[in-house]
C-alpha atoms as a PDB file:
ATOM      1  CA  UNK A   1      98.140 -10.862  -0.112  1.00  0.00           C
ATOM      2  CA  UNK A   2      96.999  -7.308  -1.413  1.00  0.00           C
ATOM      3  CA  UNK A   3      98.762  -6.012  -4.148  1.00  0.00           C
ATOM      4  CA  UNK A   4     100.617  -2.608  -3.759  1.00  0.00           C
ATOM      5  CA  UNK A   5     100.780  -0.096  -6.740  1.00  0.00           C
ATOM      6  CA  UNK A   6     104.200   0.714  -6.560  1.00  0.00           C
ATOM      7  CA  UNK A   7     104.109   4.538  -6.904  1.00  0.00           C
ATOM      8  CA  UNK A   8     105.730   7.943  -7.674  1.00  0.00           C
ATOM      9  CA  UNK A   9     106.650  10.560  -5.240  1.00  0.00           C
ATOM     10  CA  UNK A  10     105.196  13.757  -5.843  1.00  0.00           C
ATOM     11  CA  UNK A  11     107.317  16.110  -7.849  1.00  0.00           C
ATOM     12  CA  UNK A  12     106.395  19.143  -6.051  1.00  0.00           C
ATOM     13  CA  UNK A  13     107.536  17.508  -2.772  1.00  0.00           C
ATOM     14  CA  UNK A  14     111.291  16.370  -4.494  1.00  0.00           C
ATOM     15  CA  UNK A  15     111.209  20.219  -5.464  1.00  0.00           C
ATOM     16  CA  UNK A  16     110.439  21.726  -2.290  1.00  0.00           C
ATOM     17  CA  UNK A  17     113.089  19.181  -0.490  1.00  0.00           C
ATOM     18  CA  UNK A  18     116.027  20.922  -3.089  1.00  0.00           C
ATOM     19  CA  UNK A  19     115.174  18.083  -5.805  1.00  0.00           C
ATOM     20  CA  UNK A  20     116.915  18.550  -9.409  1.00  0.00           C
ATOM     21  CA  UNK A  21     116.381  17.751 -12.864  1.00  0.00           C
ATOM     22  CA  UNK A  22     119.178  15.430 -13.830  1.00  0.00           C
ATOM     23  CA  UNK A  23     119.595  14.933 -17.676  1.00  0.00           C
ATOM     24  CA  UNK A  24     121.134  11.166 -18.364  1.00  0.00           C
ATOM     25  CA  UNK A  25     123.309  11.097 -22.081  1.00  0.00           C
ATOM     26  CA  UNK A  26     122.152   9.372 -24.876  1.00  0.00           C
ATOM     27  CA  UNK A  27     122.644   5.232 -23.917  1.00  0.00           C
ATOM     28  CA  UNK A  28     124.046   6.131 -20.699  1.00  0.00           C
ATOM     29  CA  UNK A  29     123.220   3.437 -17.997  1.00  0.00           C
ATOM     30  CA  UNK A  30     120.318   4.648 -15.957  1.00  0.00           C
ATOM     31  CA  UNK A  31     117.206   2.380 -14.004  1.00  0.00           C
ATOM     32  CA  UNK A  32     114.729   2.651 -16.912  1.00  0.00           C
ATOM     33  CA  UNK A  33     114.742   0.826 -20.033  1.00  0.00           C
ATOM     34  CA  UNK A  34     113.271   3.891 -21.895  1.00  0.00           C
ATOM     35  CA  UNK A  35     114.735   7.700 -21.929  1.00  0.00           C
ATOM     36  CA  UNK A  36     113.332   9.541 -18.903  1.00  0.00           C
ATOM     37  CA  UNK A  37     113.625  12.233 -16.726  1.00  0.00           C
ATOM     38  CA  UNK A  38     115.573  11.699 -13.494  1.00  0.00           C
ATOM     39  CA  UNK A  39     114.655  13.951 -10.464  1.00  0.00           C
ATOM     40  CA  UNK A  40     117.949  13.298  -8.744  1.00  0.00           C
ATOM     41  CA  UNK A  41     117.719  14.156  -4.627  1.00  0.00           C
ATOM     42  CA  UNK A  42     120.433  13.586  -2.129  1.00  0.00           C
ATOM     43  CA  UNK A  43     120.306  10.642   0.023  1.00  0.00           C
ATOM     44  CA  UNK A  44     120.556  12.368   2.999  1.00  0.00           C
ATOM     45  CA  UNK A  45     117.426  14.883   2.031  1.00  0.00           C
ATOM     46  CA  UNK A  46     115.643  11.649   0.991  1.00  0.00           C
ATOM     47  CA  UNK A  47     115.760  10.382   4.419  1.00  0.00           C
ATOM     48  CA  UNK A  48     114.898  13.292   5.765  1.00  0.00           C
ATOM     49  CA  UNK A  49     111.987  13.691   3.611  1.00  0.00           C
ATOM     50  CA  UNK A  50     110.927  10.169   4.807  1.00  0.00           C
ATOM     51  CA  UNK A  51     111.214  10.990   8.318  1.00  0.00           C
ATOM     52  CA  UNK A  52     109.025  14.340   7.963  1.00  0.00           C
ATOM     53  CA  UNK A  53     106.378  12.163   5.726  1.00  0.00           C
ATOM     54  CA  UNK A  54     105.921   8.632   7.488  1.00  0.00           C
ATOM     55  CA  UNK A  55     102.858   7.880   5.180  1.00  0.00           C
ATOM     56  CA  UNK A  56     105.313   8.277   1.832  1.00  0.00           C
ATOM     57  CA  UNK A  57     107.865   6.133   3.976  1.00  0.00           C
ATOM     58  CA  UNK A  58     105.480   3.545   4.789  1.00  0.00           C
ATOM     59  CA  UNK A  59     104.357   3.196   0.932  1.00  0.00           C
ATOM     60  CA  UNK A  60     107.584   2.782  -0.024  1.00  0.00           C
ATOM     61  CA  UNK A  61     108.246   0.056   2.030  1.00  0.00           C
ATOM     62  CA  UNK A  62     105.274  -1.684   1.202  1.00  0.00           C
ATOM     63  CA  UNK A  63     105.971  -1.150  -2.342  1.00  0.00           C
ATOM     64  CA  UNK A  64     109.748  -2.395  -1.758  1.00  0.00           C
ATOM     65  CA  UNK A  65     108.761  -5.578   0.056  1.00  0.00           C
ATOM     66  CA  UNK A  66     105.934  -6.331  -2.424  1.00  0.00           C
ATOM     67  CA  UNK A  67     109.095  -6.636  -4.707  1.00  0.00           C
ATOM     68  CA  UNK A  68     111.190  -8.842  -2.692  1.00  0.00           C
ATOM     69  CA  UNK A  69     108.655 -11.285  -2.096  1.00  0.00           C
ATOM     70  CA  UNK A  70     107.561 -11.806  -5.781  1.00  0.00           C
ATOM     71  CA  UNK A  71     111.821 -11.748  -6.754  1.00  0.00           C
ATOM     72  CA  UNK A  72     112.094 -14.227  -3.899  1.00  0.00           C
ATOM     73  CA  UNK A  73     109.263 -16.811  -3.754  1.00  0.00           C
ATOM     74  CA  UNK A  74     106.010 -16.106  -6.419  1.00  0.00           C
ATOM     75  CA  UNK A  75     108.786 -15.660  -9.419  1.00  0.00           C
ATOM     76  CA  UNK A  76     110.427 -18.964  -8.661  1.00  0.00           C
ATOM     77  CA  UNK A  77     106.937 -20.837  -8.011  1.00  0.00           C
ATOM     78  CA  UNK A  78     105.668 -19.295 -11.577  1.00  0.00           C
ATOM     79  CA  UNK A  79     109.420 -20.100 -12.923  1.00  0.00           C
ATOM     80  CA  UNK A  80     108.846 -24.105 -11.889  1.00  0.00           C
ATOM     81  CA  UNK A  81     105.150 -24.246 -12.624  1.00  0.00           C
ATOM     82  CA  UNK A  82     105.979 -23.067 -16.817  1.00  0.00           C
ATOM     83  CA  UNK A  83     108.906 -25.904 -16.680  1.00  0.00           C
ATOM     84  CA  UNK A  84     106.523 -28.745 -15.408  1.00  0.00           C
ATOM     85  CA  UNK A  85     104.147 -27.630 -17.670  1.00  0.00           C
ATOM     86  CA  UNK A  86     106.576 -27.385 -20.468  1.00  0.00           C
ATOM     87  CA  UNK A  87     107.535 -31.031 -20.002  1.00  0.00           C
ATOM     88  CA  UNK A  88     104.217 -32.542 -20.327  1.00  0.00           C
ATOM     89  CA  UNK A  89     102.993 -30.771 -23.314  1.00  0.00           C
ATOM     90  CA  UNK A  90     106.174 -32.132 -24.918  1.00  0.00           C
ATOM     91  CA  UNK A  91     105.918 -35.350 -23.589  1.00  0.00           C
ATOM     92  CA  UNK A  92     103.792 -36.797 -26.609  1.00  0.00           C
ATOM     93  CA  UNK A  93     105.593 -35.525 -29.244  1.00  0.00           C
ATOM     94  CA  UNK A  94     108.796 -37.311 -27.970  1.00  0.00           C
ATOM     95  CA  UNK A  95     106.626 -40.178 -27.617  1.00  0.00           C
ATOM     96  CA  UNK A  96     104.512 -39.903 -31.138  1.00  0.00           C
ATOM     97  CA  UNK A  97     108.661 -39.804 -32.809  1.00  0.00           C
END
């Protein structure tokens, strides 16, 4: 499977579709972990601008099923792979006590 760069839309395009700057408070719940910038567009102008750029919409939902699939099967696999693993490197100190 080829991996996808998840990526960024352009912020000249969120601008020219009637894009904002949206300023989050200080520990107020927002997507990223660190303080950022939110470019906040309606959801009916983002569908529109996906429908008048199919290439954007199409790398979106590459990017978007990419996700899935890792959340939903490589994530487990990796998950069960550590706890075997885990097991046998403790297996002989259990056995040396």
């Amino acid at each position: 499977m080829k991996t996808i760069s998840c990526m960024n839309i352009n912020e000249s395009l969120l601008y020219s579709m009637s894009a904002e700057d949206w300023n989050y408070k200080r520990r107020e719940l927002v997507f990223k972990k660190k303080d950022s910038r939110i470019i906040r567009l309606s959801k009916n102008i983002f569908f529109e601008m996906t429908d008048g750029n199919p290439h954007l919409s199409m790398e979106m939902n590459a990017c978007f099923s990419q996700e899935i699939y890792f959340k939903n099967w490589a994530e487990p696999c990796i998950r069960k792979s550590f706890a075997e693993a885990e097991r046998f490197t403790g297996l002989p100190e259990k056995l040396s006590s």
